[in-house]
Protein backbone atom coordinates (compact mmCIF):
# COMPACT_ATOMS: atom_id res chain seq x y z
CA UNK A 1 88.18 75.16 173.42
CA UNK A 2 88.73 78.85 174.60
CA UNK A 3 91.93 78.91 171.96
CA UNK A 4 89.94 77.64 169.23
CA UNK A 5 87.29 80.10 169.12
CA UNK A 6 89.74 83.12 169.68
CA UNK A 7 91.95 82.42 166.87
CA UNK A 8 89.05 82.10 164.17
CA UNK A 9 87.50 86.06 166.03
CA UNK A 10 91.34 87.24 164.99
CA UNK A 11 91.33 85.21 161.51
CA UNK A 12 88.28 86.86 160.50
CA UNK A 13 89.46 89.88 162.01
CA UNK A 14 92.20 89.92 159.86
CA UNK A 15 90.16 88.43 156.82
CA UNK A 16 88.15 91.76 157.26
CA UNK A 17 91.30 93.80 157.22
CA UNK A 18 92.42 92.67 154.15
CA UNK A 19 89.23 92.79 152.25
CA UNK A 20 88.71 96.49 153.39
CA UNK A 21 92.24 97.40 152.30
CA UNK A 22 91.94 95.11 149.05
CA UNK A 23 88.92 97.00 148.49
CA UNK A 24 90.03 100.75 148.92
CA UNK A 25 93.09 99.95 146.50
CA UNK A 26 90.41 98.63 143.93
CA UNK A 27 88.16 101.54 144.21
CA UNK A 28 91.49 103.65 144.37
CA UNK A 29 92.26 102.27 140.91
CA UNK A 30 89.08 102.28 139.26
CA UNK A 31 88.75 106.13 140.16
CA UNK A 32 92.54 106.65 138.59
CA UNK A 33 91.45 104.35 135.40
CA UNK A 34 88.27 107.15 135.04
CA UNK A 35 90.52 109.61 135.48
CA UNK A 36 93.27 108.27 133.22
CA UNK A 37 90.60 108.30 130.30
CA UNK A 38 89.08 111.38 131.58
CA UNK A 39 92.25 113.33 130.74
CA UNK A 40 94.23 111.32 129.08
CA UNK A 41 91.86 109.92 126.18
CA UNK A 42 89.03 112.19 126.01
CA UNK A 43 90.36 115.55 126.48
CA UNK A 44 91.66 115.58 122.84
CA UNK A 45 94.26 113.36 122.83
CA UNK A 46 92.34 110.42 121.04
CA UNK A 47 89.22 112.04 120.25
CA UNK A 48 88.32 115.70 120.20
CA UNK A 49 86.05 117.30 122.08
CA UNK A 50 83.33 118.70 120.74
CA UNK A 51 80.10 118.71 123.36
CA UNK A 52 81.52 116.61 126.87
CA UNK A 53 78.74 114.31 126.64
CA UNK A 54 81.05 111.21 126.06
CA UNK A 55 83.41 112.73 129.03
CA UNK A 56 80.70 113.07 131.21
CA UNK A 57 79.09 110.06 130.81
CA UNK A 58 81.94 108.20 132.01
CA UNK A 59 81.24 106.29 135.79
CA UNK A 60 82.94 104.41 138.02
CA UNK A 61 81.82 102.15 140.72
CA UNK A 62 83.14 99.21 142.61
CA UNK A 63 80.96 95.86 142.91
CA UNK A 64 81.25 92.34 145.09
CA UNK A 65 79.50 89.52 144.77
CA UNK A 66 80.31 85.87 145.67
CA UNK A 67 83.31 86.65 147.28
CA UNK A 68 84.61 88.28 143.89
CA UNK A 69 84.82 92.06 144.05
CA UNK A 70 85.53 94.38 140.64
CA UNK A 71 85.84 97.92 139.93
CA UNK A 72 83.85 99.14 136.80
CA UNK A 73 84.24 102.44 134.50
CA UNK A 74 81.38 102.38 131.74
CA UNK A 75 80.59 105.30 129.52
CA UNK A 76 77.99 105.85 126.93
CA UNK A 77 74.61 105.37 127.76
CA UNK A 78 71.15 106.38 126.41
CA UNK A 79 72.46 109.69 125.32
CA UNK A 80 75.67 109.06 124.26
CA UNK A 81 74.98 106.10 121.82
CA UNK A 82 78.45 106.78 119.74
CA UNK A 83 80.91 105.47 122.39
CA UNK A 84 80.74 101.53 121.38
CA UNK A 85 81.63 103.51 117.88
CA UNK A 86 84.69 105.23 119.03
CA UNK A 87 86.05 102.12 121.06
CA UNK A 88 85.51 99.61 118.40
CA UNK A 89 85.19 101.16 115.37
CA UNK A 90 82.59 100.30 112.56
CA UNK A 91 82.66 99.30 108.68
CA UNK A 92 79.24 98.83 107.17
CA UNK A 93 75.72 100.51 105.92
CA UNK A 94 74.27 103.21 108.62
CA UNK A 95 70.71 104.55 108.01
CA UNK A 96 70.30 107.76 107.68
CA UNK A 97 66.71 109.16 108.74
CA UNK A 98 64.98 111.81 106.65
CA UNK A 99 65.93 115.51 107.94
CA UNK A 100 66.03 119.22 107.23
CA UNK A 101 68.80 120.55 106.25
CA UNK A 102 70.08 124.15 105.37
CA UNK A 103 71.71 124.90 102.30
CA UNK A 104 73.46 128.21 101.61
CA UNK A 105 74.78 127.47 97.93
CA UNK A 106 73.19 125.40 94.76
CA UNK A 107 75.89 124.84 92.00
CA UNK A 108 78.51 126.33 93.71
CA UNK A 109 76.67 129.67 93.67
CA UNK A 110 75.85 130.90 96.72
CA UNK A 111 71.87 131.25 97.58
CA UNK A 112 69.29 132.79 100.12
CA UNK A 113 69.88 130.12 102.94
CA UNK A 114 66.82 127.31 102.83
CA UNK A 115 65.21 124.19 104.49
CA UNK A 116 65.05 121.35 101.88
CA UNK A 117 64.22 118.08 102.99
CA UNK A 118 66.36 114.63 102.74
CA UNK A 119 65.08 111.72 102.28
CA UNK A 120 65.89 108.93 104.32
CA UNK A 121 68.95 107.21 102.92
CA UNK A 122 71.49 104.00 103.62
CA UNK A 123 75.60 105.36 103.35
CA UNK A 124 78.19 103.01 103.74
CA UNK A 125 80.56 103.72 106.95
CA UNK A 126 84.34 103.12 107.71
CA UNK A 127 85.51 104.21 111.18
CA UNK A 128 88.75 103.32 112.74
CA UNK A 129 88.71 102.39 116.34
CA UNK A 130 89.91 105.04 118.82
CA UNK A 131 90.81 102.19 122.24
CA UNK A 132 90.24 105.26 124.34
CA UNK A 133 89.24 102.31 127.15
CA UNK A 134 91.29 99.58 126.38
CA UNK A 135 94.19 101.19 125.89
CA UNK A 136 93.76 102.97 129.64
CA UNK A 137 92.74 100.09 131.09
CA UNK A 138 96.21 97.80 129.93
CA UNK A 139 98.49 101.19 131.40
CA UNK A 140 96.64 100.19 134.80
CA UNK A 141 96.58 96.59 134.41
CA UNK A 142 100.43 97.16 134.54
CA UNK A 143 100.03 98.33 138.57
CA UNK A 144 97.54 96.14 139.55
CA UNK A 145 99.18 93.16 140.81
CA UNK A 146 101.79 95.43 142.93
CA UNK A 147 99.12 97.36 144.19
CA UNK A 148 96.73 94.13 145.34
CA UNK A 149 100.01 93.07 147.13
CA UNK A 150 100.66 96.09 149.03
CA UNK A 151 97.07 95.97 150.21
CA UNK A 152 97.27 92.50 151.63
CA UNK A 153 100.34 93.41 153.39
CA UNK A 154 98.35 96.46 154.92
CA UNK A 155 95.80 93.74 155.80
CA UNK A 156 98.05 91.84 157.10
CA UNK A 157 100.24 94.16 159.40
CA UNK A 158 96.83 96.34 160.48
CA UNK A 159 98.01 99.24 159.06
């Protein structure tokens, strides 16, 4: 009975082992897949940069639940509305609210600079799709199995 009960302490010993190292390669790779778009998508490469906000919006974490454990990068947010836009691209009718704007020239003549106000107005949109986090996450899809491997071997061997 003795035998029994000290191979399932060294199985779940070893269960643990493996799920820690499985785990540090995931977070491991969801830091390099921020990263990878970080520097490799948004630093002008697929989209220029122009205030950071979409850069710095990006987050990474790594979550487990039933046994299943993921790492997640997510960008956008409340303030940075426009990055669904630049992954997937949009064709269609965008409302425009009514605004001040400054105008400098009327006719082609230049003029004292002015406020005028513009009405609220529909326009009719076509943007390509940019992939800045697809495209990242296939080039680390690529690794991933190897990497999950090497981690269970870790487990494994107790390194």
């Amino acid at each position: 009975m003795a035998d029994a009960v000290d191979l399932r302490v060294e199985l779940n010993e070893q269960n643990n082992r493996i799920k820690h190292e499985i785990r540090r390669t995931i977070s491991a790779l969801t830091l390099k897949l921020q990263h990878m778009i970080r520097q490799d998508m948004l630093s002008g490469q697929r989209l220029k940069v122009q205030s950071g906000r979409l850069r710095g919006s990006l987050v990474s974490r790594v979550e487990e639940s039933n046994g299943v454990m993921e790492g997640i990068v997510s960008a956008g947010g409340a303030h940075v509305k426009y990055a669904f836009i630049h992954e997937f691209g949009l064709t269609g009718a965008v409302n425009i609210k009514s605004h001040l704007r400054q105008i400098k020239q009327a006719f082609g003549k230049p003029i004292t600079p002015r406020q005028v106000l513009v009405k609220a107005h529909s326009r009719n949109v076509k943007f390509n799709e940019r992939r800045f986090m697809r495209d990242s996450l296939d080039e680390i899809a690529k690794i991933v199995p190897k990497n999950i491997d090497k981690a269970i071997e870790r487990g494994l061997n107790g390194q």
